[in-house]
C-alpha atoms as a PDB file:
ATOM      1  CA  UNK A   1       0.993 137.233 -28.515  1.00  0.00           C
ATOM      2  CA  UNK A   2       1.958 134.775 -25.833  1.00  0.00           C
ATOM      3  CA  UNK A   3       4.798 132.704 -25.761  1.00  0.00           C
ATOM      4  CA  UNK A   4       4.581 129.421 -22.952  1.00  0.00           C
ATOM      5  CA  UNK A   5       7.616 127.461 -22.487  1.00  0.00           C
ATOM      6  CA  UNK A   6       7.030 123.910 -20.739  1.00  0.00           C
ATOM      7  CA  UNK A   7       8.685 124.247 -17.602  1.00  0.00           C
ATOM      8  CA  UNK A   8      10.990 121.529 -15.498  1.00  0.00           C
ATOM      9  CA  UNK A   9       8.315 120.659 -13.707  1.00  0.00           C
ATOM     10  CA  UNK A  10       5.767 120.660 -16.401  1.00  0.00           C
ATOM     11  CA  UNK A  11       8.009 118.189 -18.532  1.00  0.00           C
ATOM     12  CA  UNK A  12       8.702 115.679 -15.578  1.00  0.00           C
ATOM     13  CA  UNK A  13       4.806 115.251 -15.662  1.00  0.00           C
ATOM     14  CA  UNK A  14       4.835 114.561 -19.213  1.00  0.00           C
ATOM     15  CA  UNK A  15       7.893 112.814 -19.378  1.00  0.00           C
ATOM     16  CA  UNK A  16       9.176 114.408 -22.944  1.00  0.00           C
ATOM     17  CA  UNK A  17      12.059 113.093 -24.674  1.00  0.00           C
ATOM     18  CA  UNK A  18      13.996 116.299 -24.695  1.00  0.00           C
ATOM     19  CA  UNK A  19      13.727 116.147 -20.551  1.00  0.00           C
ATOM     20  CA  UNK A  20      17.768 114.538 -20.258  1.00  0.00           C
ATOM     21  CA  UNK A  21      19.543 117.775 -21.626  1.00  0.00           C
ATOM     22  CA  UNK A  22      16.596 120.331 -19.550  1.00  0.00           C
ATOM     23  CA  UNK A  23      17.560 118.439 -16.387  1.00  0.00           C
ATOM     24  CA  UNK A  24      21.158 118.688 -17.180  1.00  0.00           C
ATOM     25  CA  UNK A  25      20.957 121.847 -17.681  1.00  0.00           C
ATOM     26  CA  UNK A  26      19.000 122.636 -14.535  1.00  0.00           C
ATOM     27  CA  UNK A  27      21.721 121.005 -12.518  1.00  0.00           C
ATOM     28  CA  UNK A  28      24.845 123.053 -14.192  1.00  0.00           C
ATOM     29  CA  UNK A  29      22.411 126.393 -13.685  1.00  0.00           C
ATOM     30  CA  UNK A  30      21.536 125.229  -9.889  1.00  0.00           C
ATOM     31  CA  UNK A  31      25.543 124.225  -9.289  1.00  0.00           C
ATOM     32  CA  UNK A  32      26.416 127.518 -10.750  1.00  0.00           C
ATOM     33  CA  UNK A  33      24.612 129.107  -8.204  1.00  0.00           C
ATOM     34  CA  UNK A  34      26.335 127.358  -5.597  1.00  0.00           C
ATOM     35  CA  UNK A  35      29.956 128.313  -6.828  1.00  0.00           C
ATOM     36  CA  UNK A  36      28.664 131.633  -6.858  1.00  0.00           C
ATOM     37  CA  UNK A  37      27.280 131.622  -2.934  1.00  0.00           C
ATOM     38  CA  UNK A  38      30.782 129.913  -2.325  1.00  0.00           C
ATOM     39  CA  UNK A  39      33.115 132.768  -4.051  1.00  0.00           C
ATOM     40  CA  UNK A  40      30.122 135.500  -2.082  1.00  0.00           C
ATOM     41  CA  UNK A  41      31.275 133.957   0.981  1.00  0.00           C
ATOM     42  CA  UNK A  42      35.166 133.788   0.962  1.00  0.00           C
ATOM     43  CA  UNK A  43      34.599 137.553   0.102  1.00  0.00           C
ATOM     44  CA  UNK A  44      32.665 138.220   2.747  1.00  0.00           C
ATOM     45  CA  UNK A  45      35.680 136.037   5.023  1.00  0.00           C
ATOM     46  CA  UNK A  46      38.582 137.837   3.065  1.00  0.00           C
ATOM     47  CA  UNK A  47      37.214 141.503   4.146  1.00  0.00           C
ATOM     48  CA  UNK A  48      36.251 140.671   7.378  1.00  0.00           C
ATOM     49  CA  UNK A  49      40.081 139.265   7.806  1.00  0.00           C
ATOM     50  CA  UNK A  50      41.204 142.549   6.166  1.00  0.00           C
ATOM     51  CA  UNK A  51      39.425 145.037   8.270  1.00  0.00           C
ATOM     52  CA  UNK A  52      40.347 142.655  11.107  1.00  0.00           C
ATOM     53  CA  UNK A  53      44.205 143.336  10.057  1.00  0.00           C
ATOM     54  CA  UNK A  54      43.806 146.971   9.363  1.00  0.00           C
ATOM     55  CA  UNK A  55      41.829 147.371  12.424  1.00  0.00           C
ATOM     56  CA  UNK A  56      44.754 145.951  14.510  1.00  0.00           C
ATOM     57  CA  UNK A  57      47.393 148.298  12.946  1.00  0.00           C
ATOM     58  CA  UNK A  58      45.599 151.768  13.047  1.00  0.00           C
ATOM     59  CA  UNK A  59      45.919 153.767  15.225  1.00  0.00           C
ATOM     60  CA  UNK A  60      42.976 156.106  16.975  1.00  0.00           C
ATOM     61  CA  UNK A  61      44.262 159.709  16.849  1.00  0.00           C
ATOM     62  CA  UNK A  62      42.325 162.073  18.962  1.00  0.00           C
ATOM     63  CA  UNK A  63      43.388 165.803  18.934  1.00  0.00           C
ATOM     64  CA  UNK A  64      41.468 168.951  21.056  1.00  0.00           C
ATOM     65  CA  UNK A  65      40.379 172.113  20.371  1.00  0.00           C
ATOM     66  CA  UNK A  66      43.799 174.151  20.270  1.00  0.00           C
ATOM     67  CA  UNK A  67      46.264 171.208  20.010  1.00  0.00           C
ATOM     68  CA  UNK A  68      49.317 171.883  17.180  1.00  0.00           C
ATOM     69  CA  UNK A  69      49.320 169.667  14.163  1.00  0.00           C
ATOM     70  CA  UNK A  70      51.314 168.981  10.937  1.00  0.00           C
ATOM     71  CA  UNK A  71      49.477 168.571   7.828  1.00  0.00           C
ATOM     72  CA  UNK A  72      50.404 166.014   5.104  1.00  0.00           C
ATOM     73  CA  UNK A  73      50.756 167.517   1.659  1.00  0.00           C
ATOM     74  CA  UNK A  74      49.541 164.536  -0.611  1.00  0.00           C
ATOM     75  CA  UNK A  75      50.599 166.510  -4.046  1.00  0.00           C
ATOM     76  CA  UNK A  76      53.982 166.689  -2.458  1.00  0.00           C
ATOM     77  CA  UNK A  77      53.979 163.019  -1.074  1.00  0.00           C
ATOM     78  CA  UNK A  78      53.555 161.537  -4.213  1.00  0.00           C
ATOM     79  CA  UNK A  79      56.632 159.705  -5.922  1.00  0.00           C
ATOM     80  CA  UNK A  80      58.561 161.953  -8.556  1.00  0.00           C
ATOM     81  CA  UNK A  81      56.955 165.098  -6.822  1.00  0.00           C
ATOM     82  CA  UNK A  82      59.564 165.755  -4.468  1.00  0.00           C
ATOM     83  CA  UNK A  83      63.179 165.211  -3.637  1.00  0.00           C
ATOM     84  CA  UNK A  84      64.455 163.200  -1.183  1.00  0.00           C
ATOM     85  CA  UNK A  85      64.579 166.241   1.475  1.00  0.00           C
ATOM     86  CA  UNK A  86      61.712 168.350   0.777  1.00  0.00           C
ATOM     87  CA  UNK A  87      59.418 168.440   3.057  1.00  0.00           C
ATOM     88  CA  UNK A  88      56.144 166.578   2.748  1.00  0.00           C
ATOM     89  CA  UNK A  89      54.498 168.030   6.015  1.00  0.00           C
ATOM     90  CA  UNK A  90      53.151 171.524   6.269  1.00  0.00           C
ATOM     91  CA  UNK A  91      52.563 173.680   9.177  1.00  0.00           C
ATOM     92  CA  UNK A  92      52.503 173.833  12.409  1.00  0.00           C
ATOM     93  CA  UNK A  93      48.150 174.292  12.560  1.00  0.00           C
ATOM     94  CA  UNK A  94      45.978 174.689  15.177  1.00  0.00           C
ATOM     95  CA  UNK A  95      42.859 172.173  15.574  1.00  0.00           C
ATOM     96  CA  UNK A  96      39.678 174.849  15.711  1.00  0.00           C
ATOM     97  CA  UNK A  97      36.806 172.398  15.130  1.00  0.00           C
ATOM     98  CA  UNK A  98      36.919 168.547  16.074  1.00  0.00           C
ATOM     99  CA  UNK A  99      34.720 166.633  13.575  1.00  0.00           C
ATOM    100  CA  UNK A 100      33.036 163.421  13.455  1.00  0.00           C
ATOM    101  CA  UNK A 101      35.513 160.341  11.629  1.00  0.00           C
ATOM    102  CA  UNK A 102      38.710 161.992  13.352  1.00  0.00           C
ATOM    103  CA  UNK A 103      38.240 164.628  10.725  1.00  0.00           C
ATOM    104  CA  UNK A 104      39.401 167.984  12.419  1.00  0.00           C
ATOM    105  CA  UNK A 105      39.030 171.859  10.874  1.00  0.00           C
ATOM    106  CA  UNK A 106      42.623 173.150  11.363  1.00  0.00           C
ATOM    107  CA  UNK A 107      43.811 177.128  11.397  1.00  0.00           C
ATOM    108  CA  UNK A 108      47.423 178.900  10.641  1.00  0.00           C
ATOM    109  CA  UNK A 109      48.826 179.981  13.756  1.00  0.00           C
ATOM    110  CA  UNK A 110      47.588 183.430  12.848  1.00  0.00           C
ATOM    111  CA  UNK A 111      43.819 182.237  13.159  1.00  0.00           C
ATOM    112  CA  UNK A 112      43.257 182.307   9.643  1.00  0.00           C
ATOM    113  CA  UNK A 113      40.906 178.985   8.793  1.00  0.00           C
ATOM    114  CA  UNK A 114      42.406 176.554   6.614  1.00  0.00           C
ATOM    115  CA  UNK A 115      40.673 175.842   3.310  1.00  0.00           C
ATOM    116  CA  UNK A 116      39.298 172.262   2.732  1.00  0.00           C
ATOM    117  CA  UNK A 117      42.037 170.302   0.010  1.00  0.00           C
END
């Protein structure tokens, strides 16, 4: 079974009664579609003026092979975890491995690899 609905097209050529409300309808669907390429394209402007922003403010951080680093405990970082002395760095570690993404395998002084967090 086959179901054919006239089309907009189809009902300008036979100029139906009911064609007033189809057209209207038409032109809220095809201005619809235009609010929603507007709102895609102030998104697209807002994160490109966000990364621009972030992009300004960080900061590239390039260690070597061997350099001393302090590690940031995140559990401990987090508000209510800690008082307001403890300390929320650990180490001093030793860079072994320099990743892609500033991402960096790091070693206890004693040369013992660092587990992933």
């Amino acid at each position: 079974m086959s179901l054919e609905l006239p089309t907009l097209e189809l009902m300008k050529q036979l100029e139906l009664l009911e064609f007033e409300p189809m057209e209207v309808r038409y032109a809220e669907l095809m201005e619809l579609q235009e609010i929603r390429n507007q709102a895609s394209q102030a998104m697209e402007k807002d994160q490109a003026l966000i990364k621009k922003t972030f992009d300004r403010k960080a900061k590239d951080r390039s260690f070597q092979v061997g350099d001393l680093v302090l590690k940031w405990d995140v559990d401990r970082a987090k508000p209510g975890r800690h008082s307001k002395f403890d300390a929320i760095w650990s180490g001093p570690y030793m860079v072994t491995k320099c990743k892609n993404n500033n991402a960096f395998q790091l070693a206890s002084l004693d040369g013992e690899e660092l587990q992933i967090p």
